[in-house]
Protein backbone atom coordinates (compact mmCIF):
# COMPACT_ATOMS: atom_id res chain seq x y z
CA UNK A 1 -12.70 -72.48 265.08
CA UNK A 2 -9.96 -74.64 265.44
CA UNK A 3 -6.32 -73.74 265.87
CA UNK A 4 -3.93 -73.17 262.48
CA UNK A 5 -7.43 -72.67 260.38
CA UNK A 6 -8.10 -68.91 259.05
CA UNK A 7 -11.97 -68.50 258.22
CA UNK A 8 -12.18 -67.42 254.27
CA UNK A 9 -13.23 -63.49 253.63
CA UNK A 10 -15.26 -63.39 250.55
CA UNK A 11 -13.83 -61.14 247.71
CA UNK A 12 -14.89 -59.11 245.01
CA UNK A 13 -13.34 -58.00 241.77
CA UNK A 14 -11.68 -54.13 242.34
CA UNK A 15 -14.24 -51.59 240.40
CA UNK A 16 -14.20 -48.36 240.28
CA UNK A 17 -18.41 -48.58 239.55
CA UNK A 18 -18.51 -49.79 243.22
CA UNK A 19 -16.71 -46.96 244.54
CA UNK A 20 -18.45 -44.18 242.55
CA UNK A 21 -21.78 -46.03 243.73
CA UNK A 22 -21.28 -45.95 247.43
CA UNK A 23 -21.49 -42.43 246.69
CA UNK A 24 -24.88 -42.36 244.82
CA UNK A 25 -26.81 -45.21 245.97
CA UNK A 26 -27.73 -42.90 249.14
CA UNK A 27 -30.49 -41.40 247.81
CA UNK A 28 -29.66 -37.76 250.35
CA UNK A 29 -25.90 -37.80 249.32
CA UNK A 30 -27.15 -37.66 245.71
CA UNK A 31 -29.71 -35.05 246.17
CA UNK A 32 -27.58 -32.70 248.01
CA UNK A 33 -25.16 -32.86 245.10
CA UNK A 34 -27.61 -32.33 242.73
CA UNK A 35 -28.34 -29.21 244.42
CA UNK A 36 -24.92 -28.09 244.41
CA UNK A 37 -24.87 -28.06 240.54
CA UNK A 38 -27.86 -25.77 240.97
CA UNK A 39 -25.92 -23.50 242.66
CA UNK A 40 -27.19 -24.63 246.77
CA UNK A 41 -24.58 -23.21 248.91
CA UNK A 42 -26.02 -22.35 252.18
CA UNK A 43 -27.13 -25.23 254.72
CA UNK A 44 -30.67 -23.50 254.54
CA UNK A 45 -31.41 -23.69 250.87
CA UNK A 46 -30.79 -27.29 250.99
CA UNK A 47 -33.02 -27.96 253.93
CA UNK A 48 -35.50 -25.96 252.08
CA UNK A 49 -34.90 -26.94 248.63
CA UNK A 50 -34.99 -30.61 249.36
CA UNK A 51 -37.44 -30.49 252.89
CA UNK A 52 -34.61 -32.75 254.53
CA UNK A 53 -34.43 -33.55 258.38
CA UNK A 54 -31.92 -30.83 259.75
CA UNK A 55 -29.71 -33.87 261.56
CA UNK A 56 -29.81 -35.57 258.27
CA UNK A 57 -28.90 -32.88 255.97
CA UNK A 58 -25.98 -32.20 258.46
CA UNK A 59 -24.53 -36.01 258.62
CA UNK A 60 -24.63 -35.76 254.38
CA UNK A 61 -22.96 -32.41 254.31
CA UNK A 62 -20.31 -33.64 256.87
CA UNK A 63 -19.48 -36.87 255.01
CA UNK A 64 -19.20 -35.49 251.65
CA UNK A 65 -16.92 -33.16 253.14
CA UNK A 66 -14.80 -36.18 254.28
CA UNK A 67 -15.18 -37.68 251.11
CA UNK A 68 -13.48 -34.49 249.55
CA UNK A 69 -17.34 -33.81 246.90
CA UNK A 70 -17.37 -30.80 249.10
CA UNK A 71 -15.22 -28.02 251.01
CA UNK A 72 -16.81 -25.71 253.72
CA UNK A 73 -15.63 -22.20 253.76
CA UNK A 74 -16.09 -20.46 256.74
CA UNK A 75 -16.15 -16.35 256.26
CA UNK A 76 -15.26 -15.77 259.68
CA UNK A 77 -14.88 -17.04 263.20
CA UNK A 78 -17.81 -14.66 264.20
CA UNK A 79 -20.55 -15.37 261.49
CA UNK A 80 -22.45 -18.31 261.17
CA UNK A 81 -22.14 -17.93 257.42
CA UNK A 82 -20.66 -20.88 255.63
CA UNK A 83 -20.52 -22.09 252.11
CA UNK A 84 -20.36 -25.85 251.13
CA UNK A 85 -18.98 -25.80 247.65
CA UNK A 86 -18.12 -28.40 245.05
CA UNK A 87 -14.53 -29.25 244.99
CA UNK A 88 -12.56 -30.31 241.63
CA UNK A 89 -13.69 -33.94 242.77
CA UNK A 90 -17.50 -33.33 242.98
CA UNK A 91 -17.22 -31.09 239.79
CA UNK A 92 -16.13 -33.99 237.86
CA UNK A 93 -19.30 -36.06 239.19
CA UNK A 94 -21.31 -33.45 236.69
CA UNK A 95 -20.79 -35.56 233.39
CA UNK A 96 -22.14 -39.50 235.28
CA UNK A 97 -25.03 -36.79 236.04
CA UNK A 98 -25.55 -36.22 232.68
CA UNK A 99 -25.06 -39.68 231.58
CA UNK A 100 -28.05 -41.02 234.51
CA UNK A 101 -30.30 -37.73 232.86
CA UNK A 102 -29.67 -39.10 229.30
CA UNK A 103 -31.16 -42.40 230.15
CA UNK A 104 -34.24 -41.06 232.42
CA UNK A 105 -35.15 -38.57 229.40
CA UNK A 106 -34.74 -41.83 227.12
CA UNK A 107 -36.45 -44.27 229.05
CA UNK A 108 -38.55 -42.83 231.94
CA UNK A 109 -40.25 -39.52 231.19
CA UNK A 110 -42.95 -40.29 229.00
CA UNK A 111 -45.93 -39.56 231.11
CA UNK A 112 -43.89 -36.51 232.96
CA UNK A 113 -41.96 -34.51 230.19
CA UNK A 114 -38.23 -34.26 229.86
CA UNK A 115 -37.55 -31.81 232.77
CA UNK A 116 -34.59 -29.96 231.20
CA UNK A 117 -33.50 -28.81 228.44
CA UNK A 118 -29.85 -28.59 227.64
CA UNK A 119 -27.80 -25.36 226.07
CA UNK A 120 -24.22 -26.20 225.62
CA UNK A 121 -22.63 -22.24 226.06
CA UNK A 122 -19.50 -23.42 224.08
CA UNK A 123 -21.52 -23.86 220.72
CA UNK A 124 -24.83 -22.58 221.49
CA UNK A 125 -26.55 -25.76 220.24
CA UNK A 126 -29.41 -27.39 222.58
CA UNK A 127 -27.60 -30.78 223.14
CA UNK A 128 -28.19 -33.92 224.28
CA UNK A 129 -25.36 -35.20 225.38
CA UNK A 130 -23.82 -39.18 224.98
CA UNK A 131 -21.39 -41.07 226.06
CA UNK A 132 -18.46 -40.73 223.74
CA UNK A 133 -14.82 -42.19 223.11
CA UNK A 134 -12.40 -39.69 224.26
CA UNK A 135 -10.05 -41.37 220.55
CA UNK A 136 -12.72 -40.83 218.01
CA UNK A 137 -15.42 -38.76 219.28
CA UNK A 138 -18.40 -41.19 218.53
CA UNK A 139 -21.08 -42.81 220.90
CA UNK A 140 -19.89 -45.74 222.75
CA UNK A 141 -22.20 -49.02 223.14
CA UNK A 142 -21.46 -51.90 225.27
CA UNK A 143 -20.95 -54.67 222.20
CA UNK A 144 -18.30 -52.18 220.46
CA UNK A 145 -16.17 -52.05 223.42
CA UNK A 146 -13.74 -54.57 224.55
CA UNK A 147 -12.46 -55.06 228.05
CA UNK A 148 -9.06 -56.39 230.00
CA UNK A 149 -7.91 -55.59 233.27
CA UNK A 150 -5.45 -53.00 233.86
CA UNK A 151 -2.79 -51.92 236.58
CA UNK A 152 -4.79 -52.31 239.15
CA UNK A 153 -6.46 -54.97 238.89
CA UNK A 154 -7.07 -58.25 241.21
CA UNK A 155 -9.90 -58.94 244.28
CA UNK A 156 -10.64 -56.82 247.51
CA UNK A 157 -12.32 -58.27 250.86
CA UNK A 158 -16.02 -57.70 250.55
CA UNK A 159 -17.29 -54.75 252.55
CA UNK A 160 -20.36 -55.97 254.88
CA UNK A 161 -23.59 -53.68 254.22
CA UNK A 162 -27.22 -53.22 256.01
CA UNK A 163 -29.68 -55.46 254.32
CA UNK A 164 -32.23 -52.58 254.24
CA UNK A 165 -35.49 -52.73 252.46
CA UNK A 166 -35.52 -50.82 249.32
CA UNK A 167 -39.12 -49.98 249.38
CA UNK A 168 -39.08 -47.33 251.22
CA UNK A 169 -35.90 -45.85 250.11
CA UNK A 170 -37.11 -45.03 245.91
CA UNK A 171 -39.20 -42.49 246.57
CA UNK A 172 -36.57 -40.40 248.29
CA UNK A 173 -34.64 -40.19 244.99
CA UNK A 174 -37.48 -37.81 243.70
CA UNK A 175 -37.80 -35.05 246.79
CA UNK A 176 -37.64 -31.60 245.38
CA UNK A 177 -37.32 -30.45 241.73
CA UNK A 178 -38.28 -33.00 238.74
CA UNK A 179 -34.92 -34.66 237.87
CA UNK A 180 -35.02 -37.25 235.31
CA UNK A 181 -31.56 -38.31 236.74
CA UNK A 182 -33.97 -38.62 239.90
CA UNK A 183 -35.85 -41.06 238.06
CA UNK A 184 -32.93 -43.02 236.63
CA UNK A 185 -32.06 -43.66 240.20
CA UNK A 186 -35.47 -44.77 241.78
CA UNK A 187 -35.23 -47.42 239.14
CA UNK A 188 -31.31 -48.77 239.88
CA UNK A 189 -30.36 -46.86 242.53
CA UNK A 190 -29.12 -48.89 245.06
CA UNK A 191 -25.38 -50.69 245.52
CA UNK A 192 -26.67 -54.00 244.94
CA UNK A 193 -28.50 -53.09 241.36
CA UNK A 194 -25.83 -51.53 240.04
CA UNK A 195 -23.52 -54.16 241.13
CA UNK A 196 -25.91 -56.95 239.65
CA UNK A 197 -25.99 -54.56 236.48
CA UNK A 198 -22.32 -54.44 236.13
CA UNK A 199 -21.82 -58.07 236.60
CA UNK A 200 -24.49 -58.72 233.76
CA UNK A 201 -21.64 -56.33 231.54
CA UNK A 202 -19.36 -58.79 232.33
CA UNK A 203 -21.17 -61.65 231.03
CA UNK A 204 -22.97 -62.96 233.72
CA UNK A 205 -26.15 -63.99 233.36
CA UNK A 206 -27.25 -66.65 235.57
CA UNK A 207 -27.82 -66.92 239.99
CA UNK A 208 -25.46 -69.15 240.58
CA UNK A 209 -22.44 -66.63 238.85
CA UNK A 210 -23.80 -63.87 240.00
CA UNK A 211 -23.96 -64.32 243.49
CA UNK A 212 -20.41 -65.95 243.33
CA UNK A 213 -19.19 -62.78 241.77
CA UNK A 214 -20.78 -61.06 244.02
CA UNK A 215 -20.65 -62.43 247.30
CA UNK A 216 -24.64 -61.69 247.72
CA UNK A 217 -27.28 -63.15 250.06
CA UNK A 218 -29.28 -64.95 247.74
CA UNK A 219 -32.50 -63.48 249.72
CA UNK A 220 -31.58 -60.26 248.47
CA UNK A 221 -30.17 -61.23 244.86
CA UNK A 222 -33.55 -62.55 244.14
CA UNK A 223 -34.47 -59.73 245.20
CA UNK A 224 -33.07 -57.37 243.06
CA UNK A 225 -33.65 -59.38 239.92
CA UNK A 226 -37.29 -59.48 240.42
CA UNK A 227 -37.18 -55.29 240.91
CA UNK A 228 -34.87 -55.20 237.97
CA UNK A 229 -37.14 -57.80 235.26
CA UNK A 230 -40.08 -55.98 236.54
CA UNK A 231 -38.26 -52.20 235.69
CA UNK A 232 -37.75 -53.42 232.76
CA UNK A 233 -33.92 -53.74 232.56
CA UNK A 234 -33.54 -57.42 232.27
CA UNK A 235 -35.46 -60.22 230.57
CA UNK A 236 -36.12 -63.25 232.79
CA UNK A 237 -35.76 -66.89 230.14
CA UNK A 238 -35.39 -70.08 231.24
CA UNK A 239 -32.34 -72.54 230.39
CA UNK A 240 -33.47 -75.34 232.38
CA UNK A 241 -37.03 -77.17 233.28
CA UNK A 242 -37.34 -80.05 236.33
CA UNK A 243 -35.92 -77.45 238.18
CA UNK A 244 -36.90 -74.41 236.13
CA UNK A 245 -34.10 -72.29 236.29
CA UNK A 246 -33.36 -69.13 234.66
CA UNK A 247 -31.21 -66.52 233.13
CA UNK A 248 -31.21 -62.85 232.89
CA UNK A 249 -30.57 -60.89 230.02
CA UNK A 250 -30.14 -57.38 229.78
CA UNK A 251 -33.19 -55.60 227.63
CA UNK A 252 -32.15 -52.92 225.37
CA UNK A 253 -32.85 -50.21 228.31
CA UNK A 254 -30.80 -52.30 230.51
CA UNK A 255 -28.17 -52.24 227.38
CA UNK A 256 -28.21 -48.42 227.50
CA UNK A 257 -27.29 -47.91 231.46
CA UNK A 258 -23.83 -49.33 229.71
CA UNK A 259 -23.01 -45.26 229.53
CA UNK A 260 -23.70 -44.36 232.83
CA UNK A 261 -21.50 -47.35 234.73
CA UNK A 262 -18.42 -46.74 232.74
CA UNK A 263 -18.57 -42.58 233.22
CA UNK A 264 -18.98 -43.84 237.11
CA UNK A 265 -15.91 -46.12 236.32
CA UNK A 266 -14.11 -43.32 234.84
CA UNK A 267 -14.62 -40.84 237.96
CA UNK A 268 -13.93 -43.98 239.97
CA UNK A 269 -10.40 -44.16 238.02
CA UNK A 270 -9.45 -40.25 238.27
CA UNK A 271 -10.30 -39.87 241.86
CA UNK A 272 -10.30 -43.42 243.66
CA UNK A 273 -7.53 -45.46 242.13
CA UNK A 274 -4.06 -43.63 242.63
CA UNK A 275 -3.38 -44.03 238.54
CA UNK A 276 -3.91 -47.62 238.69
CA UNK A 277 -7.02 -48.34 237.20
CA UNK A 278 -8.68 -51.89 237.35
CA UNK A 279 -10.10 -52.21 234.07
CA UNK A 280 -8.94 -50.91 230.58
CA UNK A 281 -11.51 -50.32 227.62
CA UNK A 282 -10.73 -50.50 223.83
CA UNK A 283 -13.53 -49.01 221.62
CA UNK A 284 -13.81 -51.68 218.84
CA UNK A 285 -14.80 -48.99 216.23
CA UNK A 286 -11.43 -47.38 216.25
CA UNK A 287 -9.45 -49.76 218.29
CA UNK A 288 -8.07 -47.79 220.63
CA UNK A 289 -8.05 -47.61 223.97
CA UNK A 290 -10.51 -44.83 225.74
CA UNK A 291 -11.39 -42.79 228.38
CA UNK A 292 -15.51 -42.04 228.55
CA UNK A 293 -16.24 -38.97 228.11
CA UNK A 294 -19.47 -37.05 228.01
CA UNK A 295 -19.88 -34.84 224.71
CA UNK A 296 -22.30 -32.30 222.77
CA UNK A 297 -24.63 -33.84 220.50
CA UNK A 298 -23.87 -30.89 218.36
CA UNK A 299 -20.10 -30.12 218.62
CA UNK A 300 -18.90 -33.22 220.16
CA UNK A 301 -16.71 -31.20 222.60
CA UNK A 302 -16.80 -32.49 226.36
CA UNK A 303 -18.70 -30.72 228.69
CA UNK A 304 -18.96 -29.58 231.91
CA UNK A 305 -21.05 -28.05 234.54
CA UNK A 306 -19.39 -24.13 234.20
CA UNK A 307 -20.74 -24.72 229.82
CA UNK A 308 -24.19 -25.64 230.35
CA UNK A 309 -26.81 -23.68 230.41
CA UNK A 310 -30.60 -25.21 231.43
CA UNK A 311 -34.48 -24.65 230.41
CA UNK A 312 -36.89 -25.60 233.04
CA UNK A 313 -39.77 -27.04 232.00
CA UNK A 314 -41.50 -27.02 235.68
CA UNK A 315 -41.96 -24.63 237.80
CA UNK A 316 -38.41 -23.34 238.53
CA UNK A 317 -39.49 -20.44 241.32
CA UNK A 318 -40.69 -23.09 243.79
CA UNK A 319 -37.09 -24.24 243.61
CA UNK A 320 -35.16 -21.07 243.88
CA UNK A 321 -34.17 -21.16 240.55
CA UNK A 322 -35.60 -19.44 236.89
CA UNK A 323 -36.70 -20.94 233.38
CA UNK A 324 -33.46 -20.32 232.48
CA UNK A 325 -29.96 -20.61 234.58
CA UNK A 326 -26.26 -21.70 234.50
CA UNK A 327 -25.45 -24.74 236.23
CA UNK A 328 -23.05 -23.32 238.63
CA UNK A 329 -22.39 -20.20 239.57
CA UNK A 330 -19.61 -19.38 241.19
């Protein structure tokens, strides 16, 4: 390189969907916090609840304690007896939960059964919770919100990651209990999906924009299309012939993940942002500005994990659980 000249570090738009993602696109991380809103404590019943590689269970536990999802509590300096609890951060990860369930009982659990069924203790109503506007109280849908960017908004220097195959990599999403959240996941579980997914939110529909946005190989933004057309969350039509090219259009499952991104956005904003969130969101039905929130289909209250009760509708013993339990128990 030649003296006085900088080499150019590609740049992304700040998002608080990215930062939440780097959290759940590892298909262990996720589990193990899953687990915890069962009520897993104990190194042991997540080795056994989840048949995870002792090393690998141990590398999870110790980053999401970095990442402050967890605390360990140590009962003395004697006993090997530790707890690995949520913290208020990894609490508030319980409602994007919801939202990803929402959309696997909608859209992916026709040959296996909706999993759960959901009490909310505060009413007593079985619920099926939505994604809500924290002003008015009513569902939110992508084309009755409006966006513009907020305090903290403006571009970031693109963080380099492994160009793993994803092949391998779904399946792991569904180790131990059936989950439909699980299921959302093997479908769009990885950074680059959800990135390509949030991009298509923003308008962008064809290569060319979205790997500018993004700063993406195009090896693996073809890639990810293809998996994504093929699940089902994006049309494929073509603008162009001699070249064909094409454009990619989000289906009306791919419309509904809309819920799920901006709850990620919102923990994204609480817990990642210091107050200065990138984006700002007007609902267009009441025109005012929101915060998602998760709510009761019945009372349209928020809710949380310590007000939900579940139903299994699988064998619940093999997972150390019963047909019916609290969420968390403290």
């Amino acid at each position: 390189m030649q003296a006085g000249k900088q080499q150019s570090v590609p740049r992304e738009r700040k998002c608080s969907v990215a930062r939440t993602v780097i959290i759940l696109s590892d298909a262990w991380t996720f589990l193990v916090i899953r687990e915890a809103f069962f009520g897993a404590r104990r190194f042991e019943e997540f080795r056994t609840m989840l048949e995870i590689p002792r090393a690998t269970l141990s590398d999870r536990l110790q980053r999401l304690v970095a990442e402050g999802i967890f605390r360990r509590i140590e009962y003395s300096e004697t006993s090997s007896w530790v707890d690995y609890k949520l913290t208020r951060m990894g609490m508030d990860l319980y409602p994007t939960f919801m939202s990803l369930m929402q959309f696997g009982d909608n859209w992916l659990s026709e040959k296996q059964g909706v999993p759960i069924q959901l009490i909310h203790t505060k009413c007593g109503g079985v619920t099926k919770p939505f994604v809500g506007c924290s002003h008015c109280r009513e569902k939110v849908v992508a084309r009755r919100v409006s966006f513009r960017d907020g305090p903290g908004a403006g571009t970031v220097a693109i963080e380099p990651m492994k160009r793993s195959r994803r092949s391998s990599d779904d399946n792991q999403f569904n180790r131990g209990r059936p989950s439909s959240v699980s299921r959302a996941l093997q479908v769009i579980g990885d950074r680059w999906s959800f990135l390509v997914i949030r991009e298509a939110f923003f308008g962008a529909r064809r290569f060319d924009r979205l790997q500018s946005e993004l700063g993406i190989a195009p090896n693996i933004l073809s890639d990810r299309l293809s998996r994504l057309v093929d699940r089902g969350i994006f049309m494929k039509r073509m603008y162009q012939s001699g070249p064909d090219r094409f454009e990619y259009l989000l289906t009306p499952m791919g419309f509904d993940l809309y819920g799920p991104l901006i709850m990620m956005m919102a923990w994204g904003d609480k817990w990642r942002t210091t107050g200065k969130p990138p984006l700002l969101l007007t609902h267009l039905d009441c025109n005012h500005d929101f915060t998602p929130e998760v709510l009761c289909s019945e009372c349209r209250e928020p809710i949380s994990a310590h007000s939900m009760q579940y139903r299994m509708r699988y064998n619940a013993d093999r997972f150390g659980g019963k047909k019916s339990s609290r969420a968390i128990v403290d």
